[in-house]
C-alpha atoms as a PDB file:
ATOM      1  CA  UNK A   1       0.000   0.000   0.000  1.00  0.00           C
ATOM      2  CA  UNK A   2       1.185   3.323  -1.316  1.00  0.00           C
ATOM      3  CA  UNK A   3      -0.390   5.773   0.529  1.00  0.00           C
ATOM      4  CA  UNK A   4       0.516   8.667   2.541  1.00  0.00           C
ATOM      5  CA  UNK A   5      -0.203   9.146   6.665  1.00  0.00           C
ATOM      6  CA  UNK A   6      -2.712  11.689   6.277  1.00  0.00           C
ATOM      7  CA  UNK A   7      -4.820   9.716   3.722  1.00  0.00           C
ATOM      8  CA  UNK A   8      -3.962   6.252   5.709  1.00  0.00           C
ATOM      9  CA  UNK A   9      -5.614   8.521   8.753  1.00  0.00           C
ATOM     10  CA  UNK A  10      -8.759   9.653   6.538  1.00  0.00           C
ATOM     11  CA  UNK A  11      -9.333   6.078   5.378  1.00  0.00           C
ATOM     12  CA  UNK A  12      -8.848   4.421   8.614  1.00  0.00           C
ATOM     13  CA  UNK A  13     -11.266   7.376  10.459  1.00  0.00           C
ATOM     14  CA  UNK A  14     -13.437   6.198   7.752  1.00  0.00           C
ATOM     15  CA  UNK A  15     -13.653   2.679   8.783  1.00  0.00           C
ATOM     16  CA  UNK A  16     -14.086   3.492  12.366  1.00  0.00           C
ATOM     17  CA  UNK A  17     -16.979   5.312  11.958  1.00  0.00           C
ATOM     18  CA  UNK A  18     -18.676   2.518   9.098  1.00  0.00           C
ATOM     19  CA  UNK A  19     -17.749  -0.070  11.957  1.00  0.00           C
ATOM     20  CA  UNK A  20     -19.776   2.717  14.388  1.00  0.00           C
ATOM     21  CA  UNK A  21     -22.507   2.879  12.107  1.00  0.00           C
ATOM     22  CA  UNK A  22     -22.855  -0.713  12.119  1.00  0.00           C
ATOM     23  CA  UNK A  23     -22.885  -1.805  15.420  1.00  0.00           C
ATOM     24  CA  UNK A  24     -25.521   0.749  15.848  1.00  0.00           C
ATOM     25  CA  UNK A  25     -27.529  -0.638  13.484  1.00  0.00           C
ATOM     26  CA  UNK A  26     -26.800  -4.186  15.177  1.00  0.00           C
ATOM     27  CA  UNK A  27     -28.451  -3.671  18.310  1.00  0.00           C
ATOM     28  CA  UNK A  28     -29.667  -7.272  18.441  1.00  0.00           C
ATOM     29  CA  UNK A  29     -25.702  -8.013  19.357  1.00  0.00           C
ATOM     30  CA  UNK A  30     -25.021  -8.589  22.608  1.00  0.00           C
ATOM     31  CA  UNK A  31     -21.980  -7.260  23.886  1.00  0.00           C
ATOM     32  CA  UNK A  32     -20.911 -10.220  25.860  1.00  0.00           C
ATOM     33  CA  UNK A  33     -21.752 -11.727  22.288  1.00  0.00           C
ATOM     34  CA  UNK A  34     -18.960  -9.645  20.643  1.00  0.00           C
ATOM     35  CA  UNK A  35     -16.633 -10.493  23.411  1.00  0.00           C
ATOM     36  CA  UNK A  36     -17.281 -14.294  23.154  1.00  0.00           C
ATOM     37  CA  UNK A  37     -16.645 -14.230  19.483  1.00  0.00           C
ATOM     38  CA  UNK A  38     -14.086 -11.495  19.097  1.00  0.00           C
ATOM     39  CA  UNK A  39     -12.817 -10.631  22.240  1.00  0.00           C
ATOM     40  CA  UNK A  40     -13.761  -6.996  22.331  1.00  0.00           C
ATOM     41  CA  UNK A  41     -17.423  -5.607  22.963  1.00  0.00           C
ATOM     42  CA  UNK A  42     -18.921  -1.560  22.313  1.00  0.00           C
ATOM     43  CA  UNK A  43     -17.628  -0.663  25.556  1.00  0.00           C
ATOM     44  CA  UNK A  44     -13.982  -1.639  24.599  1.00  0.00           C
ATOM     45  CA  UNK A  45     -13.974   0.568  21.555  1.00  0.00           C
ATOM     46  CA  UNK A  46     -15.353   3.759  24.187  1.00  0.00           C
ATOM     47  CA  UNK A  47     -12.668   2.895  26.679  1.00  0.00           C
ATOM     48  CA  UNK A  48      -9.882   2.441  23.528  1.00  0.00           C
ATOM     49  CA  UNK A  49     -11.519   5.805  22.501  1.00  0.00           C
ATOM     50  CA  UNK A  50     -11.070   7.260  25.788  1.00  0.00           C
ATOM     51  CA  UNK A  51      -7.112   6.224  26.294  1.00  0.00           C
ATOM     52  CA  UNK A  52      -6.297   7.353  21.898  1.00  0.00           C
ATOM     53  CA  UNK A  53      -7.959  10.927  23.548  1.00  0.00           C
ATOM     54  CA  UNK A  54      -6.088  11.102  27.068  1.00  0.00           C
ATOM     55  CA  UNK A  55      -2.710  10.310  25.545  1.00  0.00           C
ATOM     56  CA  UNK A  56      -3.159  13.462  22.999  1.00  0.00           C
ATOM     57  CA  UNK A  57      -4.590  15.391  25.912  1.00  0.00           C
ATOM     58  CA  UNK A  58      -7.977  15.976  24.969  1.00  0.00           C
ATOM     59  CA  UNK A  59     -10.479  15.786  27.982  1.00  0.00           C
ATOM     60  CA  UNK A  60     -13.220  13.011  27.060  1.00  0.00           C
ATOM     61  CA  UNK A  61     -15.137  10.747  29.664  1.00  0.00           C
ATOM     62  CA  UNK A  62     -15.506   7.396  30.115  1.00  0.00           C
ATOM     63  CA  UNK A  63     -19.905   8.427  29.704  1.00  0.00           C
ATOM     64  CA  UNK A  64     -18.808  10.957  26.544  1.00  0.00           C
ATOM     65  CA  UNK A  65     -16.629   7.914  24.952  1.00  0.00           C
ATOM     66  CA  UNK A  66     -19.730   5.520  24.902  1.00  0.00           C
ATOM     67  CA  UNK A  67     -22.129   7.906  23.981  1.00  0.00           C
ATOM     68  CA  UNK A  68     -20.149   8.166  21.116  1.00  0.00           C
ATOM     69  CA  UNK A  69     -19.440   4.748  20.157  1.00  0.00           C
ATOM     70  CA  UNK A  70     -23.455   3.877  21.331  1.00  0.00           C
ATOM     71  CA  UNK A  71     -25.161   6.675  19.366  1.00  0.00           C
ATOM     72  CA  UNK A  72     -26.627   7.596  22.266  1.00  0.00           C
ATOM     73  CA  UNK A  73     -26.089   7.753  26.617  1.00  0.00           C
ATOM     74  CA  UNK A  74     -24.541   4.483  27.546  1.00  0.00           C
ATOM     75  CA  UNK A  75     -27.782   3.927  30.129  1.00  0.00           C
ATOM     76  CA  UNK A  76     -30.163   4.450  26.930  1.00  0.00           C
ATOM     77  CA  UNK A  77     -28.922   1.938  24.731  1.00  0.00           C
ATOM     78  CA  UNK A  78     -28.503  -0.408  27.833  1.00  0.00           C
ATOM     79  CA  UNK A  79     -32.457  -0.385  28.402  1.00  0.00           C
ATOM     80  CA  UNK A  80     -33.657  -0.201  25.062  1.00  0.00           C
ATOM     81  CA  UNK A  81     -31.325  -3.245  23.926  1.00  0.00           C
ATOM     82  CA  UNK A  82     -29.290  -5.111  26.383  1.00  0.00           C
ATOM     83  CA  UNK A  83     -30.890  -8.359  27.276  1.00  0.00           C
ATOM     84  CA  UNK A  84     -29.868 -10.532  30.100  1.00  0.00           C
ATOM     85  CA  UNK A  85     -27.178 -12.604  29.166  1.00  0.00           C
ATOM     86  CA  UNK A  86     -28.042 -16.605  29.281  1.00  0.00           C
ATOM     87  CA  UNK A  87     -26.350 -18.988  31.353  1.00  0.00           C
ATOM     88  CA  UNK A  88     -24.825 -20.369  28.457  1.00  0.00           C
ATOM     89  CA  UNK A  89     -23.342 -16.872  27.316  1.00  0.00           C
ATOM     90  CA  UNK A  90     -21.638 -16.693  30.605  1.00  0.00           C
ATOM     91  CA  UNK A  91     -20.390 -19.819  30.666  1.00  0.00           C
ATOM     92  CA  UNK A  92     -18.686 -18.647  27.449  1.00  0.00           C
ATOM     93  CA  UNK A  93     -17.080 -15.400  28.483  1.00  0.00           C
ATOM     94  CA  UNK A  94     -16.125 -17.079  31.768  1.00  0.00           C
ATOM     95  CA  UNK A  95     -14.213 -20.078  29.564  1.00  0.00           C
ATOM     96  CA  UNK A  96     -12.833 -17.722  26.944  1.00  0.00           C
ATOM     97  CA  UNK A  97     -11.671 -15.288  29.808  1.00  0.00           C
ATOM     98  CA  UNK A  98      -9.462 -17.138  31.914  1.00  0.00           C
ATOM     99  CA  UNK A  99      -5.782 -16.594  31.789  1.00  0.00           C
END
């Protein structure tokens, strides 16, 4: 790939907010879902979101960070779409979790 920083910034800015879009639009994924399967969940792109913004010095909280990545206040999207997870899903993260 040929590209410069400032367009390899642009294009990767651009993905980040398709993959934002998305899991918007995906509200019937769980979170403990995503972090079964992938090993990262909403609230790990906020808090990666929070630490990119504290290490350039920019003043953004932990609440700010997931309202951006949910699209809306953390608590919203919590009681419009987050289920209760199944025993089955915890049995997962606790199995896929342990170090």
């Amino acid at each position: 790939m040929n590209i410069d920083d400032k367009t390899k910034t642009e294009l990767e800015a651009a993905a980040f907010r398709r993959l934002l879009e998305h899991l918007r639009s995906r509200t019937d994924v769980q979170n403990i879902d995503m972090m079964n399967l992938a090993g990262f969940c909403r609230n790990c792109l906020s808090n990666w979101f929070e630490d990119a913004a504290k290490a350039k010095g920019v003043a953004v909280t932990r609440d700010e960070a997931r309202t951006m990545v949910y699209g809306m206040p953390y608590e919203d999207w919590k009681a419009r779409h987050q289920g209760q997870a199944s025993d089955a899903q915890k049995a997962a993260f606790e199995k896929s979790h342990k170090h």
